[in-house]
Protein backbone atom coordinates (compact mmCIF):
# COMPACT_ATOMS: atom_id res chain seq x y z
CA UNK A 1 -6.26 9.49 36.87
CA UNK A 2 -7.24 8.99 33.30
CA UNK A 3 -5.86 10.91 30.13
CA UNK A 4 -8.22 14.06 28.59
CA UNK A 5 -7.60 13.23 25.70
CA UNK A 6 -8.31 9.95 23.60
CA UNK A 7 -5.56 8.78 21.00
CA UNK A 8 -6.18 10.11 17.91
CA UNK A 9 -2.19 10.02 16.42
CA UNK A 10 0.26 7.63 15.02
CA UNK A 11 3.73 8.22 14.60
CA UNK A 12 5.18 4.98 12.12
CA UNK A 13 9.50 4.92 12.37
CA UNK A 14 10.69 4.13 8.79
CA UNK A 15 14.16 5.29 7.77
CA UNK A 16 15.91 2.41 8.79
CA UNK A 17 18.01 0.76 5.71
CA UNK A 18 16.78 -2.58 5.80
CA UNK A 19 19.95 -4.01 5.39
CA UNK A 20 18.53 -7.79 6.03
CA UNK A 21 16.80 -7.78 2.93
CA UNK A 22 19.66 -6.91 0.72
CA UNK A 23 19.55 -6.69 -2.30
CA UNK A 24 15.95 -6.40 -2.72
CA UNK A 25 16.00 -3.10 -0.34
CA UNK A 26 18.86 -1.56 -2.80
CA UNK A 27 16.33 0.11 -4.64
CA UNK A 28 12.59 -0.70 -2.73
CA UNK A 29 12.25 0.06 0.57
CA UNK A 30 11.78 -2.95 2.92
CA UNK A 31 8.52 -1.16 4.22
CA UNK A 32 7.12 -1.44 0.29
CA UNK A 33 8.24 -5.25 0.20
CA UNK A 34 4.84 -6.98 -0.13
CA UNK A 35 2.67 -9.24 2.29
CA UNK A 36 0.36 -11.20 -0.64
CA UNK A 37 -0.79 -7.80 -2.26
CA UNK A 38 -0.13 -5.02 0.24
CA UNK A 39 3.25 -3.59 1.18
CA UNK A 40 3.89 -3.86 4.60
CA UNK A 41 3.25 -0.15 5.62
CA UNK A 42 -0.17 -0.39 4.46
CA UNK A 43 -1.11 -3.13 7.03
CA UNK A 44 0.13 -1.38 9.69
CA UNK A 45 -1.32 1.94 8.81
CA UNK A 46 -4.76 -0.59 8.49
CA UNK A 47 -4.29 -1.30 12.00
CA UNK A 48 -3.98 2.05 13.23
CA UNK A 49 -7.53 2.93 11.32
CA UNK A 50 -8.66 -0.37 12.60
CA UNK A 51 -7.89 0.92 16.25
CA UNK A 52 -9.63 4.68 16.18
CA UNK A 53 -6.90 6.26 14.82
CA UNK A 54 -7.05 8.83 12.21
CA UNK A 55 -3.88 11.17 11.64
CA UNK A 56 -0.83 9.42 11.16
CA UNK A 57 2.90 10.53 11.06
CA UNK A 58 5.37 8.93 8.77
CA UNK A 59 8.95 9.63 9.53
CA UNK A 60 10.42 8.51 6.64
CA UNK A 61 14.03 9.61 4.54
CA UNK A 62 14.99 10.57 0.98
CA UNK A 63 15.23 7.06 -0.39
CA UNK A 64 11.98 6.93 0.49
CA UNK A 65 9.33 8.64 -1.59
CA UNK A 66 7.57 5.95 -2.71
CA UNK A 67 5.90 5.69 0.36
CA UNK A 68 4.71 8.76 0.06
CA UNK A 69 3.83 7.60 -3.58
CA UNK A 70 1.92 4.76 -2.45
CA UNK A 71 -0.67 6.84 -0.12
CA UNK A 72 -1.25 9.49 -2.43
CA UNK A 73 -4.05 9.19 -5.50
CA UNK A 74 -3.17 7.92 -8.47
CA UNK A 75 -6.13 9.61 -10.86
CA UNK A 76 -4.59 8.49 -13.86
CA UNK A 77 -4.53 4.92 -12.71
CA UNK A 78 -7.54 5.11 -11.45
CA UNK A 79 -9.15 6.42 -14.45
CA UNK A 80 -7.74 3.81 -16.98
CA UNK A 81 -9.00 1.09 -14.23
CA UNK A 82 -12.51 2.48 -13.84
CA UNK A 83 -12.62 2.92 -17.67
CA UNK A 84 -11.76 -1.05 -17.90
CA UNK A 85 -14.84 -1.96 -15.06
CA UNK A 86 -12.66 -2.84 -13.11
CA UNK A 87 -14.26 -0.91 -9.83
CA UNK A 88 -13.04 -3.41 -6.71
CA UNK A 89 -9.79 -2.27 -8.14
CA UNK A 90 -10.05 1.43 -8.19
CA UNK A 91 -12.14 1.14 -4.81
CA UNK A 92 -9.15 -0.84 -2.93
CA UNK A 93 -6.86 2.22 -5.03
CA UNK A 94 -8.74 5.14 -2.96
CA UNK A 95 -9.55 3.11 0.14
CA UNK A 96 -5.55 3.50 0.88
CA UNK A 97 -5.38 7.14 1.39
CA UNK A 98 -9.08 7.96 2.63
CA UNK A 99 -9.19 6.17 6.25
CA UNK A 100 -6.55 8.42 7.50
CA UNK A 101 -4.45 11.70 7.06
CA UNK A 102 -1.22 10.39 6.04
CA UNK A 103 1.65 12.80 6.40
CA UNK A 104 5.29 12.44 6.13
CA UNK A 105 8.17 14.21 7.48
CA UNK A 106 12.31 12.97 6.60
CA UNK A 107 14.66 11.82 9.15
CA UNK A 108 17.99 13.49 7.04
CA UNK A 109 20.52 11.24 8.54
CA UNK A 110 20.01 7.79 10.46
CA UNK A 111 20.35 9.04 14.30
CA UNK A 112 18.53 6.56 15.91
CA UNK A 113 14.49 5.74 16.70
CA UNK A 114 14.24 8.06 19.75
CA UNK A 115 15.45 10.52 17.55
CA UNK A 116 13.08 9.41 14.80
CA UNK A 117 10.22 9.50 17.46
CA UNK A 118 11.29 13.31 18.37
CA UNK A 119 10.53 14.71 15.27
CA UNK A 120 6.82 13.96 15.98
CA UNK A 121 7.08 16.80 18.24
CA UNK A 122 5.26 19.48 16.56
CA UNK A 123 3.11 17.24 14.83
CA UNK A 124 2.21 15.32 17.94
CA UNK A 125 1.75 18.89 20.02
CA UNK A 126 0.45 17.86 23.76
CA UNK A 127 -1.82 14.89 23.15
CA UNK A 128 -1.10 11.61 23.44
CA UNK A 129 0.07 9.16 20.73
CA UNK A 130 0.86 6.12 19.37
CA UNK A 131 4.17 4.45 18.10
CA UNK A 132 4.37 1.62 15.88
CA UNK A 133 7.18 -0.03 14.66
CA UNK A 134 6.58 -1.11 10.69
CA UNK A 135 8.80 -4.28 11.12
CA UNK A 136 6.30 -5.42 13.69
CA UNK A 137 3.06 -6.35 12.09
CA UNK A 138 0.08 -7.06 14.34
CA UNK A 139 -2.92 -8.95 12.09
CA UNK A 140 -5.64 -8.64 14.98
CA UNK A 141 -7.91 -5.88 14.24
CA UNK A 142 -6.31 -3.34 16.02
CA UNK A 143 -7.46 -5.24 19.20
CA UNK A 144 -4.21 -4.42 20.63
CA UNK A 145 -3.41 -1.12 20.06
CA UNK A 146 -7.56 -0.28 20.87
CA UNK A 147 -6.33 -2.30 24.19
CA UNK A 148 -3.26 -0.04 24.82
CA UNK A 149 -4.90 3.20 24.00
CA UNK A 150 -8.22 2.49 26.54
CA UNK A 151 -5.59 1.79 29.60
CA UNK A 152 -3.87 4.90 28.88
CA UNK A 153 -7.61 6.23 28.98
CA UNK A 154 -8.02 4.66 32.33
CA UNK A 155 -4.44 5.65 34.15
CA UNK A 156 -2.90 8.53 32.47
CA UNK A 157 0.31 6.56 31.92
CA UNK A 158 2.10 5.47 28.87
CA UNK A 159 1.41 1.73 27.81
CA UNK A 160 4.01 -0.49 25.95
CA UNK A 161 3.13 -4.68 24.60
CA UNK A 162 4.45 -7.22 26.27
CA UNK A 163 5.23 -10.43 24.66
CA UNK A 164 6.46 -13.35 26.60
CA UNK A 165 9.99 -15.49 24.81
CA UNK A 166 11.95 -17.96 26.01
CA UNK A 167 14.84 -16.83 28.67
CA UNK A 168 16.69 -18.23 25.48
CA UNK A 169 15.33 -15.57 22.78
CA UNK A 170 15.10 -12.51 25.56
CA UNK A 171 18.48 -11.07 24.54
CA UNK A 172 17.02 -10.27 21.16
CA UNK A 173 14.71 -7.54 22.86
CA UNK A 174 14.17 -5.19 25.55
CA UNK A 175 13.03 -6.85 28.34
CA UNK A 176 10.51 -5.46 31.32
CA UNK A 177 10.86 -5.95 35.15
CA UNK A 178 7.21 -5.38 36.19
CA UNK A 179 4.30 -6.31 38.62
CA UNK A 180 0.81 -7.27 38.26
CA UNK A 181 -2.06 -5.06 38.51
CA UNK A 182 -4.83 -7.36 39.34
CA UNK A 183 -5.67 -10.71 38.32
CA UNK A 184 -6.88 -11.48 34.66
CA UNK A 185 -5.93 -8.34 33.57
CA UNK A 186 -3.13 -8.07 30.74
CA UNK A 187 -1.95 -4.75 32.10
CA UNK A 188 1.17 -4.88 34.59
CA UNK A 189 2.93 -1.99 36.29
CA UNK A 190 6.51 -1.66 34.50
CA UNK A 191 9.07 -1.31 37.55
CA UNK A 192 12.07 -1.10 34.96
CA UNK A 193 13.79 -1.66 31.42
CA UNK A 194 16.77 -3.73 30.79
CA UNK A 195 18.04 -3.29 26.74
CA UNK A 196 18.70 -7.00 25.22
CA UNK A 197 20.23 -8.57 28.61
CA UNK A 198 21.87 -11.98 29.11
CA UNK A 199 19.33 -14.65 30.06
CA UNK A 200 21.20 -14.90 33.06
CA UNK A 201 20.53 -10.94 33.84
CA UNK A 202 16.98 -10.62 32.20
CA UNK A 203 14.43 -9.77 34.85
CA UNK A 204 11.49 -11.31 33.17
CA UNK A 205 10.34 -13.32 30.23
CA UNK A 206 8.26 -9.92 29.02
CA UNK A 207 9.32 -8.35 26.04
CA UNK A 208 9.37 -5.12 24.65
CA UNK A 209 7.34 -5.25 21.10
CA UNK A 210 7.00 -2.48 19.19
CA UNK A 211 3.96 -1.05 19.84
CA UNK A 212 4.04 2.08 22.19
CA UNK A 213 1.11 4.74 23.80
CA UNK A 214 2.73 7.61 24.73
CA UNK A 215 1.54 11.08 26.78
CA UNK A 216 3.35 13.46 25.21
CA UNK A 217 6.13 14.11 28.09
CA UNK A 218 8.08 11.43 26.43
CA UNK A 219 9.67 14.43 24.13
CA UNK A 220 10.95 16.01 27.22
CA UNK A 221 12.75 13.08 27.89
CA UNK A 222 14.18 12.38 24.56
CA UNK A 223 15.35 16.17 24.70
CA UNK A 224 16.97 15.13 27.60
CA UNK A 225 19.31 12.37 27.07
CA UNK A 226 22.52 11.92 25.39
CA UNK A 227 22.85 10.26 22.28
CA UNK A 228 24.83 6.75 23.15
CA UNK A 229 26.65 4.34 20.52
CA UNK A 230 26.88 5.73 17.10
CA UNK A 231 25.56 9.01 18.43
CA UNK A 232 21.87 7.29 18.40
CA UNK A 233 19.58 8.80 20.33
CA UNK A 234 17.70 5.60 22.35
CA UNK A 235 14.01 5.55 23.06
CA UNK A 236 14.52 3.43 25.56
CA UNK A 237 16.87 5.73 27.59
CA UNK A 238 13.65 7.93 27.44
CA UNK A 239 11.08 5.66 28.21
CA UNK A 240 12.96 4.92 31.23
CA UNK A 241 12.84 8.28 32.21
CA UNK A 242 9.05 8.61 31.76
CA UNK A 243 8.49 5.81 33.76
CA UNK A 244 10.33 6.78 36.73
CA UNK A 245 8.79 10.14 36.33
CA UNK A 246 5.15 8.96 35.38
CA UNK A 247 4.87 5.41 35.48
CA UNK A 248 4.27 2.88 33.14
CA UNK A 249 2.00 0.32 31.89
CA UNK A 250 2.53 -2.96 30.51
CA UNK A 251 -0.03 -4.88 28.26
CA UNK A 252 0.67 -8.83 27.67
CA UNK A 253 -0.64 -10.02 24.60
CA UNK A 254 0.08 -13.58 22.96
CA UNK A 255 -1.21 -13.62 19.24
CA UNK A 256 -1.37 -11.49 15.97
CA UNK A 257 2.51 -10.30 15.58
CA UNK A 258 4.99 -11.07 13.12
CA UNK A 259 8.08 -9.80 12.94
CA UNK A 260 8.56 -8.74 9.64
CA UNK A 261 11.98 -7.48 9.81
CA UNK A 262 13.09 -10.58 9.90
CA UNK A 263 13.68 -13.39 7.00
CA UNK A 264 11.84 -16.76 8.59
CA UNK A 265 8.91 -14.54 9.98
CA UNK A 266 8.31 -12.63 6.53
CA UNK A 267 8.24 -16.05 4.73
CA UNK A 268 5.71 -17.59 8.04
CA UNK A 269 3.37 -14.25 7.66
CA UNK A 270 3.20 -14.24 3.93
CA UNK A 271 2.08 -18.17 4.23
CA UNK A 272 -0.38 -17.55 7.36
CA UNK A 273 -2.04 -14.46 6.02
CA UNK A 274 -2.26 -16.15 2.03
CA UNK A 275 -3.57 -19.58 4.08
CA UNK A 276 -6.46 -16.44 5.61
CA UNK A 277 -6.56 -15.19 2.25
CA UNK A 278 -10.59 -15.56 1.44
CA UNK A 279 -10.11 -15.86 -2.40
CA UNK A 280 -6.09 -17.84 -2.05
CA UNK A 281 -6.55 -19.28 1.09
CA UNK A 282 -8.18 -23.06 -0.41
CA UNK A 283 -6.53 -23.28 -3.14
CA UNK A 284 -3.41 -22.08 -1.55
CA UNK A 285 -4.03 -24.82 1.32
CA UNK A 286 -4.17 -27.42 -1.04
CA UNK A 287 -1.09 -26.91 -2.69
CA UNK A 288 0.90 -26.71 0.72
CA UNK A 289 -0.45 -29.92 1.55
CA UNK A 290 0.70 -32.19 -1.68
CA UNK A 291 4.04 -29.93 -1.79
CA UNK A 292 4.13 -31.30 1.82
CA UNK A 293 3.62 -34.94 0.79
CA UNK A 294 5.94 -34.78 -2.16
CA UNK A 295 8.79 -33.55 -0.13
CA UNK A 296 8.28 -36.30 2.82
């Protein structure tokens, strides 16, 4: 049975500390830290434009506000730049806060994502919605999360990305028990959820990435449970619970993600992405090559 109601809501986490990138998150958040010339919240709000989406949730915390800075106008700004000619500029400028609503709402103390994702509640209402994780940065279009949001469409269940990793990397991640659907499709039926198990233990090579469709019974579920280590509140504790109650969807994708949150992936998306670049991307190219000949 399909959903009633098509996707139209984004909920982004982002109060987390971003302790790997100390120092440089002392004072900046790690969501502001730039890829080339946009901070990394930007490209993933892109991507939720990119895929239909229109309203978007923040949950963000009082270190924050220059977040909320960043998707507000800046008249001022863009009055000195459109009095210079310098219009591409002031275009890009307004094109950040016009795709989308942009809202924000503050997480007061750090008590874990599903709690993060449960104060989307009244925003959310009773539709369904997406969650994206900002250390997780897909650079495909939104063909992804347009992907997720048509088989929640189709089935009425809640979708989560799949990535396949070595048996040797799966204890980094959530991992998904699951069986196919029908051939050639990416979607497969999520039987269960194991949190960062021993290669030994893990029931597939799927991983859990973080890019989520939810209906919006998930709240019930995050109501429900007890907050575990830390007194967190897990979202994966709920998403178990919606599956049992709902089922679940799986999609397996392959390309597009970096994970941000990490130091080796920032550096590999920041060279991809300038390599893409249309006005870096030669020039760029050529200086990676002799670099790479002078260090051989």
């Amino acid at each position: 049975m399909g959903s009633t109601r098509r996707v139209r809501k984004a909920v982004i986490p982002a109060a987390g500390l971003g302790t790997r990138f100390l120092p440089a998150t002392k004072a900046v958040p790690k969501e502001m830290l730039p890829v080339i010339d946009r901070p990394a919240i930007q490209i993933v709000v892109e991507e939720a434009v990119a895929a239909g989406i229109d309203d978007i949730l923040i949950i963000s915390s009082p270190y924050k506000k220059v977040m909320e800075d960043h998707f507000d106008r800046a008249f001022e700004l863009e009055a000195r730049l459109a009095a210079k000619g310098k219009d591409v500029e002031v275009e890009a400028l307004r094109a950040i806060g016009e795709h989308a609503q942009v809202h924000f709402v503050r997480q007061g103390e750090p008590m874990g994502l599903g709690h993060a994702v449960s104060m989307a509640r009244r925003h959310v209402g009773d539709e369904p919605f997406a969650v994206m994780l900002p250390d997780d940065i897909m650079v495909d279009g939104g063909l992804l999360l347009r992907g997720m949001i048509d088989a929640l469409d189709a089935t009425g269940r809640s979708v989560v990305a799949l990535k396949e990793f070595p048996l040797s990397e799966i204890s980094s991640y959530g991992c998904a028990a699951h069986s196919p659907v029908e051939a050639g499709s990416p979607l497969v039926s999520v039987t269960g959820l194991v949190e960062k198990p021993r290669a030994e233990d893990a029931p597939s090579r799927l991983a859990v990435m973080g890019r989520y469709v939810f209906t919006p019974a998930i709240f019930e579920h995050l109501a429900a449970i007890e907050p575990g280590v830390g007194g967190e509140i897990q979202l994966t504790d709920a998403m178990d619970r919606l599956r049992q109650a709902e089922g679940m969807s799986g999609y397996v994708f392959s390309e597009g993600r970096y994970d941000i949150g990490q130091k080796q992936d920032f550096l590999r998306a920041t060279v991809e992405l300038a390599l893409e670049h249309p006005e870096l991307g030669p020039e760029f190219a050529r200086f990676l090559a002799e670099l790479a000949r002078r260090r051989d």
